[in-house]
C-alpha atoms as a PDB file:
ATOM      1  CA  UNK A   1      37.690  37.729 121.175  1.00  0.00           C
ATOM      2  CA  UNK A   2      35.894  36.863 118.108  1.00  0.00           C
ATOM      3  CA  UNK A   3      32.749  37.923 116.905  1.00  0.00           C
ATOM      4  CA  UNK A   4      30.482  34.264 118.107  1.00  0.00           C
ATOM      5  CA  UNK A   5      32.368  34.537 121.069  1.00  0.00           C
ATOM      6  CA  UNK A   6      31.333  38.152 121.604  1.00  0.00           C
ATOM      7  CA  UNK A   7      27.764  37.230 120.730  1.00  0.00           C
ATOM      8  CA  UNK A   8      27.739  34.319 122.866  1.00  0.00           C
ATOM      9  CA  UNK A   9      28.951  36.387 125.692  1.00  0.00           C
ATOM     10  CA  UNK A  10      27.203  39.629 125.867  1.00  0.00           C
ATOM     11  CA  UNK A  11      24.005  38.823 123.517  1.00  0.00           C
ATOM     12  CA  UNK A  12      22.517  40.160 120.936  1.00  0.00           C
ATOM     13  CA  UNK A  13      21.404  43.686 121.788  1.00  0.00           C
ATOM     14  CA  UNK A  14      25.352  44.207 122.576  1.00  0.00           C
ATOM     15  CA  UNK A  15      26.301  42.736 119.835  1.00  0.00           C
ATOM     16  CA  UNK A  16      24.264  44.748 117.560  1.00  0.00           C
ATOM     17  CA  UNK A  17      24.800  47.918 119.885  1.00  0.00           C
ATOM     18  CA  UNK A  18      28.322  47.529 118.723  1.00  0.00           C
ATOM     19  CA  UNK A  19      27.539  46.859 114.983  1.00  0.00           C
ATOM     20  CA  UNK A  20      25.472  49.914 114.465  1.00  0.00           C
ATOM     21  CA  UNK A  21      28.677  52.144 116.781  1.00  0.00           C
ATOM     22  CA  UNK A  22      30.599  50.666 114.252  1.00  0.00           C
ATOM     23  CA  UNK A  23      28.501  51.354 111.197  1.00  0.00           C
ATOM     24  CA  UNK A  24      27.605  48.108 109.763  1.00  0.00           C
ATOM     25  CA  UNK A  25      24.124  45.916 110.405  1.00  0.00           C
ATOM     26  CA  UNK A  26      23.307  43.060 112.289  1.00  0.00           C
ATOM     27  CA  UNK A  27      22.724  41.059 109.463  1.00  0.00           C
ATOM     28  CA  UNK A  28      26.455  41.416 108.428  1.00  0.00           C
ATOM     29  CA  UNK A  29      27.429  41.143 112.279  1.00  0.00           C
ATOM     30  CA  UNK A  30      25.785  37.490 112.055  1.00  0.00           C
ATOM     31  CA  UNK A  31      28.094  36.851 108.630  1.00  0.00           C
ATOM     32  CA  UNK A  32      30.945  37.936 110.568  1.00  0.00           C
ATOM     33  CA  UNK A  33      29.826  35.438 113.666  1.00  0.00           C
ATOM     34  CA  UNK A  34      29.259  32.444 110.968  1.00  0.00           C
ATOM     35  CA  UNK A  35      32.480  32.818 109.494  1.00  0.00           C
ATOM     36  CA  UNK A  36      31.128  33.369 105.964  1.00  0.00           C
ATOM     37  CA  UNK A  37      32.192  37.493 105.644  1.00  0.00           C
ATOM     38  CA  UNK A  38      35.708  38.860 106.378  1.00  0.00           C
ATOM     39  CA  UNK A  39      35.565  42.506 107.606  1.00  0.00           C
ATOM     40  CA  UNK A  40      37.983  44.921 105.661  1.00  0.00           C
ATOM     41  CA  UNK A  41      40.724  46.172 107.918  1.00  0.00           C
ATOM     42  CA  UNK A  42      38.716  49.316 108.758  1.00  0.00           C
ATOM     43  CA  UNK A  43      35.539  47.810 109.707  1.00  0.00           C
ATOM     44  CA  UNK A  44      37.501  45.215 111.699  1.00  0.00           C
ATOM     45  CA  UNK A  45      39.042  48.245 113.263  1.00  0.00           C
ATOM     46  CA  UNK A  46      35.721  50.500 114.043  1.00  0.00           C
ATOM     47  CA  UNK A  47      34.478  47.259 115.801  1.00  0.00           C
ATOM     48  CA  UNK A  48      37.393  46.737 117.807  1.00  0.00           C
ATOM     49  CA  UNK A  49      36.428  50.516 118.936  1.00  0.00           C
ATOM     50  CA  UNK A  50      32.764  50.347 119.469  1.00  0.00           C
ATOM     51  CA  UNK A  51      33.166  47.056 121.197  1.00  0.00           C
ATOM     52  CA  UNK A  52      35.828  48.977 123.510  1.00  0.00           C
ATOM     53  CA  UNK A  53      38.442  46.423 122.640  1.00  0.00           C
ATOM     54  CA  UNK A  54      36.427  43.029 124.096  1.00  0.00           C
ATOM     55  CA  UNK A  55      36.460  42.242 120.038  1.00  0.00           C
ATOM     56  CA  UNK A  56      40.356  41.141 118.451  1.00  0.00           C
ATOM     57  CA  UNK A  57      41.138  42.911 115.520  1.00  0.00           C
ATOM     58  CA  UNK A  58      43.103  40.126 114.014  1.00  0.00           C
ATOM     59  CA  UNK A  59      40.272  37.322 115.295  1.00  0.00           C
ATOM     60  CA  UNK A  60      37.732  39.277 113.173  1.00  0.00           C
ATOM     61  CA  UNK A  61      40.064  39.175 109.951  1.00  0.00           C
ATOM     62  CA  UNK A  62      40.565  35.432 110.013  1.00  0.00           C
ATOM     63  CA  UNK A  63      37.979  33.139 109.231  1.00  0.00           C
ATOM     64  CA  UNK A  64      38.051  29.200 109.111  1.00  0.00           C
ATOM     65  CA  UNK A  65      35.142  28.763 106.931  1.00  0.00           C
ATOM     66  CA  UNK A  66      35.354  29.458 102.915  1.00  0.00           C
ATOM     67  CA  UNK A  67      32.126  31.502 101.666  1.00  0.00           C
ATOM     68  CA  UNK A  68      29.783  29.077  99.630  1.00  0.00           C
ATOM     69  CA  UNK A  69      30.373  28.861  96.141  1.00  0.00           C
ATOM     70  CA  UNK A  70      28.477  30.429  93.596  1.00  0.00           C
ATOM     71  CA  UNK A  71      26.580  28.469  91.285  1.00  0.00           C
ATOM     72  CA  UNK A  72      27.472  29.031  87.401  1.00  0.00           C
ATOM     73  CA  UNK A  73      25.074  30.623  85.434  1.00  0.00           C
ATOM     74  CA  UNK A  74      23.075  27.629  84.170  1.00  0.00           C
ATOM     75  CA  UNK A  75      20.960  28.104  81.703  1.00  0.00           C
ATOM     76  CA  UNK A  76      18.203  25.125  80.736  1.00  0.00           C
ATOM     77  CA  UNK A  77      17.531  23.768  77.146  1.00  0.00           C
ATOM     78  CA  UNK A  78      14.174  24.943  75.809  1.00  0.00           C
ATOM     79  CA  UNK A  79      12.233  21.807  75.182  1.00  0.00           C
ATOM     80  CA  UNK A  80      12.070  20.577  71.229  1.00  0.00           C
ATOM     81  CA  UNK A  81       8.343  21.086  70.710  1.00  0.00           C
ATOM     82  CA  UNK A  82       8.366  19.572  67.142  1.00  0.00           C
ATOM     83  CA  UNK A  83       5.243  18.786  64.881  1.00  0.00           C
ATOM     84  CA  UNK A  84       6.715  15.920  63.131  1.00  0.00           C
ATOM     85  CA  UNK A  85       5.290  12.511  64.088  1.00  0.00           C
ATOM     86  CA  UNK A  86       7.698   9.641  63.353  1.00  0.00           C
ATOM     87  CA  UNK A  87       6.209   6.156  63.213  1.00  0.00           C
END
């Protein structure tokens, strides 16, 4: 079972029951439910434990969705605040 499944299924104060077991937060439980975060092996492996195997170890290392992009480092051009009139 995957982690939205799991959520969907035994709520949240399971789900984060079985995050904190595991030794990660809620917050990164949620990333792992939206498909944005990718567990490392070991964390998808602690879960699997905590969660008393009703989480997949190989569901929790795939994900469908690619992580948003980061932006670039943009910077913005200072305004020209010259003197000089030209008529």
């Amino acid at each position: 079972m995957n982690a939205k499944d799991f959520l969907q299924q035994y709520g949240v104060e399971e789900a984060d029951r079985v995050a904190a077991k595991a030794g990660t937060s809620h917050a990164y439980f949620l990333q792992l439910v939206a498909q944005t975060r990718r567990p490392s092996a070991e964390l998808a492996r602690r879960l699997v434990e905590a969660s008393g195997g009703r989480l997949d170890f190989v569901c929790l290392l795939q994900t469908t969705k690619k992580p948003p992009k980061r932006r670039a480092n943009m910077s913005i051009p200072k305004p020209n605040h010259s003197t000089e009139v030209t008529l």
